[in-house]
Every structure is written in structure tokens, then in C-alpha cells.
Protein backbone atom coordinates (compact mmCIF):
# COMPACT_ATOMS: atom_id res chain seq x y z
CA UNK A 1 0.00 0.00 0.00
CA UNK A 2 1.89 3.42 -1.18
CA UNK A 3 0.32 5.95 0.88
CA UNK A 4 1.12 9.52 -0.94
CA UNK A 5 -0.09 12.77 -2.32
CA UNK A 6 0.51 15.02 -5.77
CA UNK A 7 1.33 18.18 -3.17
CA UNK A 8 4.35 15.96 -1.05
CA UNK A 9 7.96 17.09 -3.08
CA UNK A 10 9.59 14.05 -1.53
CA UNK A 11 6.21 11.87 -2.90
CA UNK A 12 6.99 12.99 -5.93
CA UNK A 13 10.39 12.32 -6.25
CA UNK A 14 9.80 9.31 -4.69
CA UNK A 15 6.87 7.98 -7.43
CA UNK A 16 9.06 8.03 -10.62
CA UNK A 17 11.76 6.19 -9.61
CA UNK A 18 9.55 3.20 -7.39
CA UNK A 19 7.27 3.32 -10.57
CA UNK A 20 10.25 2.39 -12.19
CA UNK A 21 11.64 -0.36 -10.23
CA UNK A 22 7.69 -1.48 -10.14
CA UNK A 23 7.82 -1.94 -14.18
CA UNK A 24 11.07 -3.59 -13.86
CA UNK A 25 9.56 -6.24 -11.52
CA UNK A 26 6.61 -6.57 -13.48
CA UNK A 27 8.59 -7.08 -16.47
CA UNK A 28 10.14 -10.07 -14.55
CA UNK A 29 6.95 -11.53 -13.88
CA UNK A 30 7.05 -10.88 -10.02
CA UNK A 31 3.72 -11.58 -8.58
CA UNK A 32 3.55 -7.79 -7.18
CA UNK A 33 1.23 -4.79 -6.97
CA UNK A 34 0.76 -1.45 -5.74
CA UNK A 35 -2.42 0.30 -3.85
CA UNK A 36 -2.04 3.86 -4.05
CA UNK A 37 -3.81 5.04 -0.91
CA UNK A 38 -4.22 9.31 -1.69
CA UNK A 39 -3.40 12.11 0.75
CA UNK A 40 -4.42 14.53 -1.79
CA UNK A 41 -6.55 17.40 -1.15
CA UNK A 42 -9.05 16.85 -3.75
CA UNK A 43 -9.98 14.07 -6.81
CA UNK A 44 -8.36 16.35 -9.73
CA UNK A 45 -4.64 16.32 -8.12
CA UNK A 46 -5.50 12.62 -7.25
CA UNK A 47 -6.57 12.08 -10.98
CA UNK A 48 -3.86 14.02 -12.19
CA UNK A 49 -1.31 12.30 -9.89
CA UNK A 50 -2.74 8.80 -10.55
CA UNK A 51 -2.44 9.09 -14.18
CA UNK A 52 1.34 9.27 -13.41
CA UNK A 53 1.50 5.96 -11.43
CA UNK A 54 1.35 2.50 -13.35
CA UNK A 55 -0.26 0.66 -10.19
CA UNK A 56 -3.51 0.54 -8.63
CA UNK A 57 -5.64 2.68 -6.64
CA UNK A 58 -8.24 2.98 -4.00
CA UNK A 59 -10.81 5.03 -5.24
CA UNK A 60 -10.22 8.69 -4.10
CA UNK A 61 -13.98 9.05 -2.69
CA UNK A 62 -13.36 5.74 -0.04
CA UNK A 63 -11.51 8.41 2.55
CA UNK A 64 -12.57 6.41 5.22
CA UNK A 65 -10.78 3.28 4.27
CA UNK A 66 -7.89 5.01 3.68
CA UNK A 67 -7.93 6.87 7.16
CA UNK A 68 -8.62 3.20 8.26
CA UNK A 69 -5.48 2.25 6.37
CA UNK A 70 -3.85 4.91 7.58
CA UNK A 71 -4.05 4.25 11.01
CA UNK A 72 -4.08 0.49 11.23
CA UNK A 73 -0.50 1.07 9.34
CA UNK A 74 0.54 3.85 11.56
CA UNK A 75 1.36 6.01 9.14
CA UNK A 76 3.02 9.13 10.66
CA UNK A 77 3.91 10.85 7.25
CA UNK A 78 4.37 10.37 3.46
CA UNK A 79 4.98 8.91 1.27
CA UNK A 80 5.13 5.61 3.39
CA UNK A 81 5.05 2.44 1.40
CA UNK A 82 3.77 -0.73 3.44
CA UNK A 83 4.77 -4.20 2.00
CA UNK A 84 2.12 -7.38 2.74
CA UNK A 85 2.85 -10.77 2.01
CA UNK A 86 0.22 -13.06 0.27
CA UNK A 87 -1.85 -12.96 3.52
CA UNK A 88 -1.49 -9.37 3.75
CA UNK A 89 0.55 -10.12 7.20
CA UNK A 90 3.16 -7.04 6.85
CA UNK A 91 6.75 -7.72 5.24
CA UNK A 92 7.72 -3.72 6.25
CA UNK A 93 6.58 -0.84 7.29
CA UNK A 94 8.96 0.97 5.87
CA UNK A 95 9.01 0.07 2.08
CA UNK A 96 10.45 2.96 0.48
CA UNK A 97 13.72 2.69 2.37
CA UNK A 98 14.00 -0.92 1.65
CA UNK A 99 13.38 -0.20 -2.09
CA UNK A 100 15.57 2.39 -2.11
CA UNK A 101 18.64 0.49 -0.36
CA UNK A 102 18.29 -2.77 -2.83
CA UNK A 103 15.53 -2.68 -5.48
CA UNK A 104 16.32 -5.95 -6.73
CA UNK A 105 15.66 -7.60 -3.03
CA UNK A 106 12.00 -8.19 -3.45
CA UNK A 107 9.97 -8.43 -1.69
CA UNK A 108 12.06 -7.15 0.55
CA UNK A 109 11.99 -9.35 3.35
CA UNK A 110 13.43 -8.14 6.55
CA UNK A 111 16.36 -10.32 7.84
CA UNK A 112 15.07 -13.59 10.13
CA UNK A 113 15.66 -13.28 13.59
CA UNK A 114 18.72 -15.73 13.49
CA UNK A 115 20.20 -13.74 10.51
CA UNK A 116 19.76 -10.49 12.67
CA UNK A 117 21.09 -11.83 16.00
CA UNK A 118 23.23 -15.00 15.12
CA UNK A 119 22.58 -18.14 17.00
CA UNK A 120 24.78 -18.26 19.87
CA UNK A 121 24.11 -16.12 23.17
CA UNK A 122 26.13 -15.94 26.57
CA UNK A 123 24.50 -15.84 30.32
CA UNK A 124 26.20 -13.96 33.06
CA UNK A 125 27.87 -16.57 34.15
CA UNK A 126 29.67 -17.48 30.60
CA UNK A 127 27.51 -20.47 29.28
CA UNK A 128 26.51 -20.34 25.92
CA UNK A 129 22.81 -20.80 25.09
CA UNK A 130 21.60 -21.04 21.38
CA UNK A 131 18.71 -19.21 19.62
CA UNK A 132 17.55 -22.77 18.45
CA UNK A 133 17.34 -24.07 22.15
CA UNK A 134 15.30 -20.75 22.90
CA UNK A 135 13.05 -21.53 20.07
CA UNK A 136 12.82 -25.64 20.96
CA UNK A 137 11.79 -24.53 24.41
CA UNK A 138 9.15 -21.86 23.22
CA UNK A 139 10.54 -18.85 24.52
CA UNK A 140 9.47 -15.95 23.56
CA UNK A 141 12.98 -13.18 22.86
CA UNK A 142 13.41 -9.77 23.52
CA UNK A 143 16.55 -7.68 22.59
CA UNK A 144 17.48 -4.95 25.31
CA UNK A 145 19.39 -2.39 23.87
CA UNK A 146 21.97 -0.23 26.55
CA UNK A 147 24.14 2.26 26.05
């Protein structure tokens, strides 16, 4: 869902360049599409704005779904560009930087939690414990971050 509006200068320097990488996919045959959910003022700039993108959009009248949207994403600004899976369980939040950094690593997957912390951990007293015993035993993880 590409939440963005024809008045936002970074939306629209955004749009191009993700409407490119989005023909490039297509091109590919990558099973992947774009809602554009407006934050424009009125249905002309949508209109005008839409004719611009090569992807889908909610219908600029349906403001309530895409308040909805809008909040069940917590979108705090634009353009934002949330990526669902299949199941529409979300992939990111934060879509445009993950396009941005590698356009070619859709769909942009975020690392697995293994791949982000490694699989070995220590205890205070210097025994090793491994991810894969934390996940055998059910346990849920949290990362504490200290200065």
C-alpha cells in the first residue's frame, strides 16, 4: 500500500523512480502490486497524480478506508510504502527505504531473527545458550538495547 499525495515534493520524487523499479519487476513476472492510498486534497490532483502511477488505486472518494489504512498502518507521514505478504501479514513498514537500499531484493523481506542476531548467546555466568534451544523450548525473545 503506497500511501502519498501530488502536493508531497519528496512523494513525488519518490513515485518516478519506485514506478520504475515497479515496471522492472513486473517485467520479470514478479507476482507484485501497488495500492495507491491518496493524501491529496481533492480528486483532480488525485486524478492528475494517478495518471502518473502504473499501479492501482483505491478510489479517491473511499476516505474512510484510507484513514482506516492509515491508522491500522501507523502512518506518521508520506509517502510511506507498506509491504504485505500473500496474507497481507506485513513484510515492512517501511518500504520505500527498503526499495531504495536494494531494489532488486523483493519483496524485501526483513532479515530472520537468526540472521539479525546470530545463533549463539552468553548468560552472566559465561555459558553459551543457542537461539535454536530458545526456540525448541518456546521462549518468547526480547533484545534490550543499553548504552
Amino acid at each position: 500500500v503506497y500511501f502519498s499525495a501530488h502536493w508531497c515534493p519528496p512523494c513525488r520524487q519518490f513515485t518516478p523512480i519506485f514506478g520504475e523499479i515497479y515496471k522492472e519487476l513486473k517485467s520479470r513476472g514478479k507476482n507484485f502490486e501497488v495500492v495507491f492510498a491518496s493524501s491529496d486534497r481533492d480528486e483532480a490532483s488525485f486524478a492528475e497524480y494517478h495518471g502518473e502511477q502504473p499501479w492501482l488505486a483505491m478510489p479517491f472518494a473511499n476516505r474512510d478506508l484510507k484513514n482506516k489504512l492509515s491508522a491500522k498502518y501507523k502512518v506518521q507521514g508520506i509517502p510511506t510504502l507498506v509491504i504485505l505478504d500473500e496474507n497481507g501479514d506485513v513484510i515492512t513498514k517501511d518500504g520505500r527505504s527498503a526499495v531504495m537500499k536494494d531494489p532488486e531484493a523483493f519483496p524485501w523481506t526483513p532479515p530472520t531473527l537468526a540472521e539479525a542476531l546470530g545463533d549463539s548467546f552468553v548468560r552472566a555466568d559465561g555459558s553459551e545458550v543457542s537461539l535454536a534451544s530458545m526456540a525448541k523450548s518456546g521462549a518468547n525473545v526480547g533484545v534490550y538495547f543499553s548504552a
